[in-house]
C-alpha atoms as a PDB file:
ATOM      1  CA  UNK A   1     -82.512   3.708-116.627  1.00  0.00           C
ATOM      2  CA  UNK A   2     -84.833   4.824-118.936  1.00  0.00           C
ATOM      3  CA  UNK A   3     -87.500   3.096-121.107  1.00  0.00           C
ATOM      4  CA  UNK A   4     -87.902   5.629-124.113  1.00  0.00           C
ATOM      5  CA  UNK A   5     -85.892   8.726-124.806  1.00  0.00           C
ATOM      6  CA  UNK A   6     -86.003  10.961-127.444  1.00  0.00           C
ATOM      7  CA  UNK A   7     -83.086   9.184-129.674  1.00  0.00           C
ATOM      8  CA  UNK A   8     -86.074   6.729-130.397  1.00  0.00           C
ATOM      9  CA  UNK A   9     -87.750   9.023-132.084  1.00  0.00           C
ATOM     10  CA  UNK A  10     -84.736  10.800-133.804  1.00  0.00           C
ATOM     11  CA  UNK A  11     -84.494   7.222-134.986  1.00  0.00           C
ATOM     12  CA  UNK A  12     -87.549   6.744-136.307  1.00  0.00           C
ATOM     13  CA  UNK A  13     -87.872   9.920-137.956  1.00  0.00           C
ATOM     14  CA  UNK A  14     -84.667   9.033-139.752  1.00  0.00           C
ATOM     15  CA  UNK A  15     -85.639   5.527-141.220  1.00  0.00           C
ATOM     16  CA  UNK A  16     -88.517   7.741-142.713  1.00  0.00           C
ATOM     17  CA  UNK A  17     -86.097   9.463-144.022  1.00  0.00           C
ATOM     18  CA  UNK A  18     -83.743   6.744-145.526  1.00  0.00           C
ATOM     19  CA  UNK A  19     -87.415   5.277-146.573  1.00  0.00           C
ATOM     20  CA  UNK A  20     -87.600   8.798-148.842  1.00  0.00           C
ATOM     21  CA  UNK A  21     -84.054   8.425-149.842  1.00  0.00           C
ATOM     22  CA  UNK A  22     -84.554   4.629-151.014  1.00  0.00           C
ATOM     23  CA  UNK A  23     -87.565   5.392-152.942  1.00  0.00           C
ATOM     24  CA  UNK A  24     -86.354   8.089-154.701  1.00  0.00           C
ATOM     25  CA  UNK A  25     -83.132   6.826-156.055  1.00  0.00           C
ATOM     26  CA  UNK A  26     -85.103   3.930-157.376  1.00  0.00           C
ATOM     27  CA  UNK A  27     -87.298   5.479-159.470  1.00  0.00           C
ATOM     28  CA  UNK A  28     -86.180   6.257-162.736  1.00  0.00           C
ATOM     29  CA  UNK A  29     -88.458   8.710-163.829  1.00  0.00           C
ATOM     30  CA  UNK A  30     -87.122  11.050-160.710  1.00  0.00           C
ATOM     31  CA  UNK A  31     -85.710  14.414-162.360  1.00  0.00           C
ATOM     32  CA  UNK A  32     -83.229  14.698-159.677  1.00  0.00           C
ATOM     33  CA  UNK A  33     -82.718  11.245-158.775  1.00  0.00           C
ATOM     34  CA  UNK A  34     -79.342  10.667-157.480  1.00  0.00           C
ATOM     35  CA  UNK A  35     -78.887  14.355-156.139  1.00  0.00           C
ATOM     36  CA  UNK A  36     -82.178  14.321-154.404  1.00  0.00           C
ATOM     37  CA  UNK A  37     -81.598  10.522-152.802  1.00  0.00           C
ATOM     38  CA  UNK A  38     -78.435  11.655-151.446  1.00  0.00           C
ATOM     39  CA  UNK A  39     -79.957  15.397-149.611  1.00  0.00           C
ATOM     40  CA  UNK A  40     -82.542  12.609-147.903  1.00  0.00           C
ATOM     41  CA  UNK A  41     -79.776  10.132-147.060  1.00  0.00           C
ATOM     42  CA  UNK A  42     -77.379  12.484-145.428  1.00  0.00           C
ATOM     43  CA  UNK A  43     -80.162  13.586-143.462  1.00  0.00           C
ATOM     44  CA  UNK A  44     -81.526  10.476-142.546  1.00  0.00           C
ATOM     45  CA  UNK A  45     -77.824   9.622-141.401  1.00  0.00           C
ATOM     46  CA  UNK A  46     -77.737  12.938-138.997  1.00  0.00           C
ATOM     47  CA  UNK A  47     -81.398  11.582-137.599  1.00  0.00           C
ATOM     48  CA  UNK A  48     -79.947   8.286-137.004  1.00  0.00           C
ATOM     49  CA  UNK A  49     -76.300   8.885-136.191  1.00  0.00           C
ATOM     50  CA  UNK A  50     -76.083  11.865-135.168  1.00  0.00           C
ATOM     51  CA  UNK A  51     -75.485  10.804-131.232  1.00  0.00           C
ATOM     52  CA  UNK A  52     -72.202   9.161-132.843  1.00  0.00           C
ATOM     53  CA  UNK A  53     -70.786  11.207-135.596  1.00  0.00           C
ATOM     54  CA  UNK A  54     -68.236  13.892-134.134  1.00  0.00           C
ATOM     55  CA  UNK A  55     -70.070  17.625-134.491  1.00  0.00           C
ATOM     56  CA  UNK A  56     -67.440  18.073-137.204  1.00  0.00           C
ATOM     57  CA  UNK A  57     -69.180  15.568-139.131  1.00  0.00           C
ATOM     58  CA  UNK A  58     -72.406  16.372-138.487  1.00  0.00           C
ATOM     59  CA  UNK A  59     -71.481  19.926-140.004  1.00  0.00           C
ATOM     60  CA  UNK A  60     -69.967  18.643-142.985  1.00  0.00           C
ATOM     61  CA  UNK A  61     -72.865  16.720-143.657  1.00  0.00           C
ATOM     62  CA  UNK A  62     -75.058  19.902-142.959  1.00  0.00           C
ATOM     63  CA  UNK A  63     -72.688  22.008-145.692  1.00  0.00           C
ATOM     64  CA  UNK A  64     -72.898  19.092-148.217  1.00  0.00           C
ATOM     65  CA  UNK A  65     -77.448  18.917-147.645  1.00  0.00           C
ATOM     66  CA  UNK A  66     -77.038  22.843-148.808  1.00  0.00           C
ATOM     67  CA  UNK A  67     -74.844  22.509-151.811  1.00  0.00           C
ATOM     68  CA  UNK A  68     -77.387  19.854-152.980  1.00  0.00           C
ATOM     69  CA  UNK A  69     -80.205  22.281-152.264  1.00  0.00           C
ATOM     70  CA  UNK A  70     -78.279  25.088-153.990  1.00  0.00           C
ATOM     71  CA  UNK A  71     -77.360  23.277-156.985  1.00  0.00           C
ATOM     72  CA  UNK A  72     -81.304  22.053-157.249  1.00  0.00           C
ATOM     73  CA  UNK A  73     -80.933  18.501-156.687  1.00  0.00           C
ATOM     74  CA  UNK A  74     -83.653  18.394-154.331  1.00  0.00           C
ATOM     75  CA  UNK A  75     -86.854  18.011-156.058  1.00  0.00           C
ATOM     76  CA  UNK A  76     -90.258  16.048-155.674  1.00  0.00           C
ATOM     77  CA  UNK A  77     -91.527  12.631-157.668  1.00  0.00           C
ATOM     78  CA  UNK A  78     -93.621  13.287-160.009  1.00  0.00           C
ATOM     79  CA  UNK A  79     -96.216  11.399-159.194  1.00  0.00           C
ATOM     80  CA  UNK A  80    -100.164  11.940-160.284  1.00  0.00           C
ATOM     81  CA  UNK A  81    -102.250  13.985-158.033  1.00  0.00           C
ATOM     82  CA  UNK A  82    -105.616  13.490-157.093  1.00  0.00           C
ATOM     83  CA  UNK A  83    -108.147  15.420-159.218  1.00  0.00           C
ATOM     84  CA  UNK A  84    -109.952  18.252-156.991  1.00  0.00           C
ATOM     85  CA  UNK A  85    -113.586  15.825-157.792  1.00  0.00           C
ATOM     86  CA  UNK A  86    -111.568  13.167-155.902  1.00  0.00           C
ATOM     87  CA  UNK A  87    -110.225  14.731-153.339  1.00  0.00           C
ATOM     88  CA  UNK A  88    -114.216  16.444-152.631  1.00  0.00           C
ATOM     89  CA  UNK A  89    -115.435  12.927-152.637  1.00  0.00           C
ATOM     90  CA  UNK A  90    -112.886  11.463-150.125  1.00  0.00           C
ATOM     91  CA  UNK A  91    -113.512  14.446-148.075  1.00  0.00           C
ATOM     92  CA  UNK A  92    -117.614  14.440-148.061  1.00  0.00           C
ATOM     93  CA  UNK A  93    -117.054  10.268-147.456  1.00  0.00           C
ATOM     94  CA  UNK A  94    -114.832  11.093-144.538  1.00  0.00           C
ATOM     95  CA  UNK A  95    -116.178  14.298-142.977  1.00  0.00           C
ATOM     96  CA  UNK A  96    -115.290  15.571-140.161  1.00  0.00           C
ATOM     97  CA  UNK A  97    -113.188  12.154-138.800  1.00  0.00           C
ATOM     98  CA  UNK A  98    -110.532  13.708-140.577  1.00  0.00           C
ATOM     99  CA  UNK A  99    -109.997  16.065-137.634  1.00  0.00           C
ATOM    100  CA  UNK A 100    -109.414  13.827-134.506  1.00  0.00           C
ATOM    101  CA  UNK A 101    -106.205  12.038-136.214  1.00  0.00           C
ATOM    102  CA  UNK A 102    -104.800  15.575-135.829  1.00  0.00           C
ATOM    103  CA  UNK A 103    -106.782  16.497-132.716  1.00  0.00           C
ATOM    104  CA  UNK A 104    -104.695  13.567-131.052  1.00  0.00           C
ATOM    105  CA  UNK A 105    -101.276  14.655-131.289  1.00  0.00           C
ATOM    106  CA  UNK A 106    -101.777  17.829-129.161  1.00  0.00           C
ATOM    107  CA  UNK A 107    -104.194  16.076-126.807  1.00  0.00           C
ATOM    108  CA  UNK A 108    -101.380  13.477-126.302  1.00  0.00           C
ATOM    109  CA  UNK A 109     -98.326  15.552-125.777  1.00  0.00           C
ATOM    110  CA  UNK A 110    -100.680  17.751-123.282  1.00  0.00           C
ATOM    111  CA  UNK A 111    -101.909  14.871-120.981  1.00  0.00           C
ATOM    112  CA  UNK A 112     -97.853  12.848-122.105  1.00  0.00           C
ATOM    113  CA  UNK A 113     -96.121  15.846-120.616  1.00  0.00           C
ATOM    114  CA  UNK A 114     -98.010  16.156-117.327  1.00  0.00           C
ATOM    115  CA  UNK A 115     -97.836  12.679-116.519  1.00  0.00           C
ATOM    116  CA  UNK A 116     -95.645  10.774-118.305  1.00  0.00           C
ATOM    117  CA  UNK A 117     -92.791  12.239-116.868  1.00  0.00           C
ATOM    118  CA  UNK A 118     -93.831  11.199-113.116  1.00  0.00           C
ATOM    119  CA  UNK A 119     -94.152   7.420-113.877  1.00  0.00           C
ATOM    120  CA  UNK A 120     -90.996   5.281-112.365  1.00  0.00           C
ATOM    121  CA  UNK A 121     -90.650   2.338-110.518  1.00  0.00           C
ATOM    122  CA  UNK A 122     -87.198   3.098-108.239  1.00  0.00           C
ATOM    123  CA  UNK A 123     -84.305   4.108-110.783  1.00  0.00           C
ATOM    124  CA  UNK A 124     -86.223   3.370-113.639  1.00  0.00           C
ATOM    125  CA  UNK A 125     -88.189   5.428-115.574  1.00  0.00           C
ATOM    126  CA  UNK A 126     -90.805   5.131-118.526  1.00  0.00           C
ATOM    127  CA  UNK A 127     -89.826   8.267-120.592  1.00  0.00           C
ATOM    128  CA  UNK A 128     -87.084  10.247-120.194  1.00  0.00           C
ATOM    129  CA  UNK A 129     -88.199  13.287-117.604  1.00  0.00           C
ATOM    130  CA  UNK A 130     -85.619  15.933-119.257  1.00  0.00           C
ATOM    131  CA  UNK A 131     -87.349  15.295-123.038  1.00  0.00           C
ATOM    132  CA  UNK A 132     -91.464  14.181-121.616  1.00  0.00           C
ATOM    133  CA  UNK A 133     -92.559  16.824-123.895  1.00  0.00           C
ATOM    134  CA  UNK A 134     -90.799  15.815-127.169  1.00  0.00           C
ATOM    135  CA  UNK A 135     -91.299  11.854-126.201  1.00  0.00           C
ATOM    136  CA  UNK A 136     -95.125  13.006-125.557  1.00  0.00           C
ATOM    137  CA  UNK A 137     -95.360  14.734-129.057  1.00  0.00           C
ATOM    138  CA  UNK A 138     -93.589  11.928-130.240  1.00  0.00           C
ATOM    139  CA  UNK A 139     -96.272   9.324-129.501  1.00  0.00           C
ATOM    140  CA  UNK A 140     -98.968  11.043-129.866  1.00  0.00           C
ATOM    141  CA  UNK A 141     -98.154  11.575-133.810  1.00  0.00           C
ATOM    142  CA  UNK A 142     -97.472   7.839-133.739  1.00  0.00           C
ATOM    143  CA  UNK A 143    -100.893   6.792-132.366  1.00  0.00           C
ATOM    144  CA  UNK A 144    -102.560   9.769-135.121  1.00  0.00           C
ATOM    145  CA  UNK A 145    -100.804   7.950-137.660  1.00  0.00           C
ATOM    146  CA  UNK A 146    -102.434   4.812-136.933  1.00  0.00           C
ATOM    147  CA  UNK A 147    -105.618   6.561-136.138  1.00  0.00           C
ATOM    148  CA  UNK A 148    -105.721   8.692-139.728  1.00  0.00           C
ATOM    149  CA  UNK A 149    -104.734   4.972-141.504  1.00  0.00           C
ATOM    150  CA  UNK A 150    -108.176   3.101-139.930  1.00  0.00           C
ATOM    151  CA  UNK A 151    -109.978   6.227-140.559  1.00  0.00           C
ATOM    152  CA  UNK A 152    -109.601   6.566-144.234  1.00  0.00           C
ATOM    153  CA  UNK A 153    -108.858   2.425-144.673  1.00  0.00           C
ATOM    154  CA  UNK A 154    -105.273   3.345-146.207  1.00  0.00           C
ATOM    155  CA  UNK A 155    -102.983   0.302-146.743  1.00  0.00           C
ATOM    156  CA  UNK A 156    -100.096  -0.234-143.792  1.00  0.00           C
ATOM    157  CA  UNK A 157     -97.153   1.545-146.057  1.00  0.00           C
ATOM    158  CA  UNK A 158     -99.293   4.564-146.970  1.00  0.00           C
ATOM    159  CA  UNK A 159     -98.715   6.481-143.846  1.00  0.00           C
ATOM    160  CA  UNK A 160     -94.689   6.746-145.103  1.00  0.00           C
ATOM    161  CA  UNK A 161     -95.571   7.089-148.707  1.00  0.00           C
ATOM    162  CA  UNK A 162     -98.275   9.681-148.447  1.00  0.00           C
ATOM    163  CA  UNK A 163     -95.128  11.414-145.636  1.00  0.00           C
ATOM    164  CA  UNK A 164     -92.351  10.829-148.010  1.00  0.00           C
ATOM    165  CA  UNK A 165     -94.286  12.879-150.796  1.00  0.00           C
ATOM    166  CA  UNK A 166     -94.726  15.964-148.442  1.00  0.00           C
ATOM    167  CA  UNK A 167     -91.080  15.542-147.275  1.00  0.00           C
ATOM    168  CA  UNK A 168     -90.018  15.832-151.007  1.00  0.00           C
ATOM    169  CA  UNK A 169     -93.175  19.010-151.445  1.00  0.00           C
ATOM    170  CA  UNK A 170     -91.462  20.699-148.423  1.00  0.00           C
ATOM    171  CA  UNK A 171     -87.726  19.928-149.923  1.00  0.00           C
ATOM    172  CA  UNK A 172     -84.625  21.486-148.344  1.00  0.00           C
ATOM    173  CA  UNK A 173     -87.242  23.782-146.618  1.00  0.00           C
ATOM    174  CA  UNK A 174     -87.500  20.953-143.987  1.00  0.00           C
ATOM    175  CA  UNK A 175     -84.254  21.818-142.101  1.00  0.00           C
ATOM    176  CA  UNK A 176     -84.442  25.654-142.604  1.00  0.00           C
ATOM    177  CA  UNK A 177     -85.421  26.199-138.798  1.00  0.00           C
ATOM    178  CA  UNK A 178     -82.891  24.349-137.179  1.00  0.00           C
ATOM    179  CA  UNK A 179     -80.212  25.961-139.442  1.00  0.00           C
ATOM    180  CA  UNK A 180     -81.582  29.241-138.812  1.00  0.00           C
ATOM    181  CA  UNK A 181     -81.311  28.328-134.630  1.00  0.00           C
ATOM    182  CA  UNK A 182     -77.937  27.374-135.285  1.00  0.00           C
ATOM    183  CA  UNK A 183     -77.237  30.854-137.113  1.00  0.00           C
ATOM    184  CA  UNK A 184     -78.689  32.935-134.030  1.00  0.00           C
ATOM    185  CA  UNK A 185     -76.176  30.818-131.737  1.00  0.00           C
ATOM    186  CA  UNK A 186     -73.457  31.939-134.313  1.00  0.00           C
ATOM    187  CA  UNK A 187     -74.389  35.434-134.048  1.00  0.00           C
ATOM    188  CA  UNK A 188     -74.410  35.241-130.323  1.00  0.00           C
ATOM    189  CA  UNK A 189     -70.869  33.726-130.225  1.00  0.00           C
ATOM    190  CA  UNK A 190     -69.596  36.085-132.846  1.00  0.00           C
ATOM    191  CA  UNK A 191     -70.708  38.807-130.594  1.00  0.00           C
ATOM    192  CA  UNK A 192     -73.404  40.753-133.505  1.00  0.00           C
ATOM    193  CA  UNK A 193     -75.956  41.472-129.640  1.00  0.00           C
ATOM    194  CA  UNK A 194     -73.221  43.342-128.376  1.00  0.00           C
ATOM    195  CA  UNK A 195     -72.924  45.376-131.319  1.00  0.00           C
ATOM    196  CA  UNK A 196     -76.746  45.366-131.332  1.00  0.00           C
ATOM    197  CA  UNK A 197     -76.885  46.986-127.740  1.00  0.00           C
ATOM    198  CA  UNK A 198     -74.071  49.556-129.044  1.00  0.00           C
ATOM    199  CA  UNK A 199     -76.385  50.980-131.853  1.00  0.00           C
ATOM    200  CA  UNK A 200     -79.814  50.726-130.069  1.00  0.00           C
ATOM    201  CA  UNK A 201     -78.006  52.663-127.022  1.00  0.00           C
ATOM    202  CA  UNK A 202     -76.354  55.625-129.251  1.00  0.00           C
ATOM    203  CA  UNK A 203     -79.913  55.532-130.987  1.00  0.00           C
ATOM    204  CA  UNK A 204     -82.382  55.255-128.716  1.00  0.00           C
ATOM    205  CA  UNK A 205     -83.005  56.951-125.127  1.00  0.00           C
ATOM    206  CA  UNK A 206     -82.817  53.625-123.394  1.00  0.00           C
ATOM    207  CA  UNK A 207     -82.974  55.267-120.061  1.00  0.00           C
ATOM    208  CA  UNK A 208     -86.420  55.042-120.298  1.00  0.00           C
ATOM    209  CA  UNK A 209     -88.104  51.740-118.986  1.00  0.00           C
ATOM    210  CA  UNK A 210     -90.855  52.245-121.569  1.00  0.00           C
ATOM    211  CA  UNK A 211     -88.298  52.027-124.550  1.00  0.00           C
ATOM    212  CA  UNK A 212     -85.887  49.616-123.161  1.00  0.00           C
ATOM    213  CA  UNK A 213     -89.040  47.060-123.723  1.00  0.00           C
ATOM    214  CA  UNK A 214     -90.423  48.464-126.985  1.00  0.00           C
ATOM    215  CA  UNK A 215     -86.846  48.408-128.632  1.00  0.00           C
ATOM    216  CA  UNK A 216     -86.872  44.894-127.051  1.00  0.00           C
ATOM    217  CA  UNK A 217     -90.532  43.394-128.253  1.00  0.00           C
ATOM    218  CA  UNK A 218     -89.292  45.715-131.878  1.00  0.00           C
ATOM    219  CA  UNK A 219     -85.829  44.150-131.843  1.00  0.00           C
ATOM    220  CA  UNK A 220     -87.095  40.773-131.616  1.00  0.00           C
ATOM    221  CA  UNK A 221     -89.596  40.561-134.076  1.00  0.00           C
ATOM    222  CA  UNK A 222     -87.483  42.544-136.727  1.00  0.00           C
ATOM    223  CA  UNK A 223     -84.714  39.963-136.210  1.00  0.00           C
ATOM    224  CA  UNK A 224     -87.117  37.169-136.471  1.00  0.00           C
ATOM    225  CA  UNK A 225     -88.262  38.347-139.666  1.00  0.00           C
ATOM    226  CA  UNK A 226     -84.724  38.542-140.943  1.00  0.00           C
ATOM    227  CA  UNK A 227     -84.052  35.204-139.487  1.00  0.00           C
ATOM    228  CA  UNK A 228     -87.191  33.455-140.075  1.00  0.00           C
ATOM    229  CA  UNK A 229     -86.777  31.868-136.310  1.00  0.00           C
ATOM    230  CA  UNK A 230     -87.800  33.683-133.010  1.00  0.00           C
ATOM    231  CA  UNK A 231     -84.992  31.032-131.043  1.00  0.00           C
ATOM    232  CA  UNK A 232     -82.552  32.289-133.289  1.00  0.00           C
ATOM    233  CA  UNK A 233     -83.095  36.031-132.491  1.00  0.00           C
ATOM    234  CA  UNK A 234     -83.908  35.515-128.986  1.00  0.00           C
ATOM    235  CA  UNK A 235     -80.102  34.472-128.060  1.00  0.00           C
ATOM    236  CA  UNK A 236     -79.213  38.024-130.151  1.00  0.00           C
ATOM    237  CA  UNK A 237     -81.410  40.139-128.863  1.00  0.00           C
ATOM    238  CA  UNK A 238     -82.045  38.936-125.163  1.00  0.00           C
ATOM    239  CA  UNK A 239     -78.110  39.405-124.849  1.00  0.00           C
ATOM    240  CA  UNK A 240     -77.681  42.559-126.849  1.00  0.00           C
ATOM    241  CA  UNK A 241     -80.681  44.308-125.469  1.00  0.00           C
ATOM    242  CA  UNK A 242     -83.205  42.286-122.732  1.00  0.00           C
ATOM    243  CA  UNK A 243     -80.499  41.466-120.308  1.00  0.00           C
ATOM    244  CA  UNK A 244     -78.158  44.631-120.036  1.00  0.00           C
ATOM    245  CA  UNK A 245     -81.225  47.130-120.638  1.00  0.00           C
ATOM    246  CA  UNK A 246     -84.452  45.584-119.290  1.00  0.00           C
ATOM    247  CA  UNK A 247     -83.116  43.065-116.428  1.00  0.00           C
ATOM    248  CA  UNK A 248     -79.926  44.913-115.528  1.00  0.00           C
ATOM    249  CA  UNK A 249     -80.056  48.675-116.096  1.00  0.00           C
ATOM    250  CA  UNK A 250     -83.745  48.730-115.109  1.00  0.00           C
ATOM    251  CA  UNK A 251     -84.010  45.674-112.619  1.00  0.00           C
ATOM    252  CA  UNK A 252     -87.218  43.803-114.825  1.00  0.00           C
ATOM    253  CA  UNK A 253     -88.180  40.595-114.085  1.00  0.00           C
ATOM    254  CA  UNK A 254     -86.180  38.004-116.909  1.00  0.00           C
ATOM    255  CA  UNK A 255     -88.290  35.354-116.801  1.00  0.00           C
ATOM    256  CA  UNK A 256     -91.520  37.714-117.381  1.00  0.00           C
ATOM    257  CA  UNK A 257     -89.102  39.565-120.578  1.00  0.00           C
ATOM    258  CA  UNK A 258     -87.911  35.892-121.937  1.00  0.00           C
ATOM    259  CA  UNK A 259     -91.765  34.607-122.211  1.00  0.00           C
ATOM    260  CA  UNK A 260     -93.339  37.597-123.740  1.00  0.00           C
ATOM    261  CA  UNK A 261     -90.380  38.515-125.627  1.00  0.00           C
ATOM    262  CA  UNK A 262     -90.431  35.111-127.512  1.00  0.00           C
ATOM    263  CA  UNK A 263     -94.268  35.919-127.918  1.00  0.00           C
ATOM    264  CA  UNK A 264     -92.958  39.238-129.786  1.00  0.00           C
ATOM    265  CA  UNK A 265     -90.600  37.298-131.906  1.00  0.00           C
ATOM    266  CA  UNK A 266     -93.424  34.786-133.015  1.00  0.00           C
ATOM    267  CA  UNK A 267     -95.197  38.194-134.126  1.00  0.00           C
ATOM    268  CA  UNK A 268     -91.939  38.133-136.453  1.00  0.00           C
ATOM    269  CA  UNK A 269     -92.662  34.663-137.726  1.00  0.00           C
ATOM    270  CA  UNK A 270     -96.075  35.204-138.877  1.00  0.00           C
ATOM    271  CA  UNK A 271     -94.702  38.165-140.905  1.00  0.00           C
ATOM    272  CA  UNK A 272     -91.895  36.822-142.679  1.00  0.00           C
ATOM    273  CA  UNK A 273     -91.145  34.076-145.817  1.00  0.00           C
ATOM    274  CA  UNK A 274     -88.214  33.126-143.617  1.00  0.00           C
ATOM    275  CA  UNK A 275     -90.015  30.890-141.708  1.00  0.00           C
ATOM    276  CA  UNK A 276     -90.805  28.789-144.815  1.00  0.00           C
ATOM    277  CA  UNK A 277     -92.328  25.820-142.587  1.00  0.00           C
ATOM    278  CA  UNK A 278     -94.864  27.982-141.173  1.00  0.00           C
ATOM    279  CA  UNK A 279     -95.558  30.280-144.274  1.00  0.00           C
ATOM    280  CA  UNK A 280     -94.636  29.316-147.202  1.00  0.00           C
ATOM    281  CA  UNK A 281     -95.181  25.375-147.061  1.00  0.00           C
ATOM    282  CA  UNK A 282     -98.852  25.649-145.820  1.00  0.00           C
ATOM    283  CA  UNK A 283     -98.889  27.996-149.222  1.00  0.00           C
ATOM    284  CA  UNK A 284     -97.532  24.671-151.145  1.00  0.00           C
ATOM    285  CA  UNK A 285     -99.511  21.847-149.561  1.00  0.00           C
ATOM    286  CA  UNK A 286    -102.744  24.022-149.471  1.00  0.00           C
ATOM    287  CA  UNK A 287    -102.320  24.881-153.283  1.00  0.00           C
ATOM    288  CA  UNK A 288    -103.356  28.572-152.549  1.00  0.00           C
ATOM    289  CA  UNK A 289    -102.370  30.858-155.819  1.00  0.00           C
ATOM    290  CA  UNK A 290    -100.304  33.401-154.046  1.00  0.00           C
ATOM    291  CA  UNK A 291     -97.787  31.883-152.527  1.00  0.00           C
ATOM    292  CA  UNK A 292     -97.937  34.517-149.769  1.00  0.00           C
ATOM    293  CA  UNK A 293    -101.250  34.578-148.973  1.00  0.00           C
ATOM    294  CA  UNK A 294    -100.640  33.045-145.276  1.00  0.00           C
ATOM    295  CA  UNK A 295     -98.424  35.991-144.511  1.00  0.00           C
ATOM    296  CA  UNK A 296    -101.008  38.608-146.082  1.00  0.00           C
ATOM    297  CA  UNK A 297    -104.045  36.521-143.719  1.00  0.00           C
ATOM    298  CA  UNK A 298    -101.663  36.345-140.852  1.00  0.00           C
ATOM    299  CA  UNK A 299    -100.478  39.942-140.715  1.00  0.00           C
ATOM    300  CA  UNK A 300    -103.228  42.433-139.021  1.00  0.00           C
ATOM    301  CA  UNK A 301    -103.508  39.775-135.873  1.00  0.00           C
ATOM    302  CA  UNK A 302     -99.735  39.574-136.077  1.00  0.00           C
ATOM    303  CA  UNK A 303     -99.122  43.409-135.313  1.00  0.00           C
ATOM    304  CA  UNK A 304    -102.566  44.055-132.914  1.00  0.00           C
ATOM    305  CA  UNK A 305    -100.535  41.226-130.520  1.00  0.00           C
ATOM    306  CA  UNK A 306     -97.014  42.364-131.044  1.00  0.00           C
ATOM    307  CA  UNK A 307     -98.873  45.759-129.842  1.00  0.00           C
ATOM    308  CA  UNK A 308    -100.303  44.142-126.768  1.00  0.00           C
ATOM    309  CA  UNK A 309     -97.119  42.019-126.006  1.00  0.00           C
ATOM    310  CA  UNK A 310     -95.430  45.467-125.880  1.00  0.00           C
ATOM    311  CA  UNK A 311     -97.961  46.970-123.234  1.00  0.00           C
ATOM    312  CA  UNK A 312     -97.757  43.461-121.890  1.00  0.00           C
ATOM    313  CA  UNK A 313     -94.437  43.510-120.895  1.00  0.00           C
ATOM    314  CA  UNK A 314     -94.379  47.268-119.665  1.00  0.00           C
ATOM    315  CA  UNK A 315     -96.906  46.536-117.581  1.00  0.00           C
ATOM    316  CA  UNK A 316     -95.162  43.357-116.273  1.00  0.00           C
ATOM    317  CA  UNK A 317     -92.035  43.217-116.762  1.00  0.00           C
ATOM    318  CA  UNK A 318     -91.054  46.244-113.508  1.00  0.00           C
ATOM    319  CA  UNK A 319     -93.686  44.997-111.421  1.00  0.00           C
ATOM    320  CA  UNK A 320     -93.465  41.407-110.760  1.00  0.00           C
END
């Protein structure tokens, strides 16, 4: 028996959701309303269902969140924003207590998934010990939230509707990654790594340790950057090329080629519009004029440790 699991959370998250949903279909000034309430609503329902609803279900609902997106239901409130004098004074009043609400939720799921996971009495246990590090992530953004509301004296509702208004800035952008995962496990089933291995054999001389791991490190951030998600091109790539080149053909170490390999695919990420969470929201929410200036900022460091992951790995990989 278990005290809290992760569906608590997933529950959570999707009354925030249904909050968003709520508010938005009534409000009459919405542009969107009824299209928009519905995109938050069916997600809110996969949140809090989604343990019941047949997979069938949950995919219908998935198609019917990106024909709303599509057809550009989902759109923000418009709702007044703070003027930049406003937002300089709240920040001077505040200063730098504006950092430990956010400083929390790491220090929290650090400590949460070291010990969390150890603390049972017999059969039962306080958090669940396959999901400690999501249930640890989980409560620490629960305690930041209360810690961000008594540092800046907000009212009780204004952590959701201060959330709900970046939900609706970050729009159908929200659930890009986890359709993009989904797409790489797609890929994998439909059988596009061994077709990858095919090519990169016929092109490359993979009989070579040194390029089996370059066209490895390459292949995964290139597919991240198509994908916008390194777990989506890590099932591809690890199966088309890591595992029959690296591991079997040249006897490397997979655990060593999994871990810097995904390191080489979040070179990818930092390159790539794709990953809209990472790139392009910050973009949004930070108000910067070119909407790709995070890429542009991120991409020299991006490439120096895609180039040191590679030499990384070489050195590693046959060795250990």
């Amino acid at each position: 028996m278990t005290l809290i699991t992760v569906e608590a959370f997933y529950f959570i998250a999707g009354a925030v959701l249904a909050t968003v949903a709520v508010r938005i279909a009534g409000d009459p000034l919405h542009p969107r309303r009824w299209g928009a309430a519905a995109f938050w609503a069916l997600l809110a329902a996969v949140f809090i269902f989604g343990q019941v609803f047949p997979p069938m279900v949950v995919g219908y609902v998935v198609l019917a969140m990106v024909v709303l997106a599509a057809a550009g239901q989902v759109t923000p409130t418009r709702v007044a924003a703070a003027s930049q004098t406003e937002r300089a004074a709240e920040a001077e009043r505040l200063g730098n207590r504006l950092f430990w609400p956010a400083l929390i939720v790491p220090v929290v799921a650090l400590v949460g998934s070291l010990v969390l996971g150890r603390i049972h009495v017999g059969g039962f246990w306080f958090v669940d010990p396959r999901q400690v590090a999501l249930i640890s992530l989980g409560i620490g953004a629960l305690i930041a939230i209360d810690a961000a509301r008594r540092v800046t004296g907000a009212r009780t509702m204004a952590p959701a509707q201060e959330g709900g208004r970046l939900l609706q800035s970050i729009g159908w952008a929200l659930i890009l990654p986890q359709l993009l995962a989904a797409l790489g496990g797609i890929f994998h089933r439909a059988g596009v790594g061994v077709v990858v291995a095919d090519l990169v054999g016929r092109i490359l001389p993979t009989q070579i340790p040194f390029v089996a791991v370059a066209a490895y490190c390459l292949g995964m951030m290139l597919f991240t950057i198509c994908l916008g998600n390194a777990f989506a091109a890590f099932a591809v790539i690890t199966g088309g090329i890591g595992l029959p080149l690296i591991v079997q053909q040249h006897h490397g170490n997979p655990a060593i080629m999994a871990a810097i390999g995904m390191l080489s695919g979040y070179c990818g990420t930092l390159l790539t519009p794709m990953a809209a969470n990472f790139n392009l929201v910050p973009a949004l929410l930070l108000e910067l004029k070119d909407p790709h200036g995070v890429i542009k900022a991120q991409a020299p460091m991006a490439l120096v440790i895609f180039v040191a992951n590679v030499a990384l790995m070489y050195f590693c990989v046959y060795r250990f």
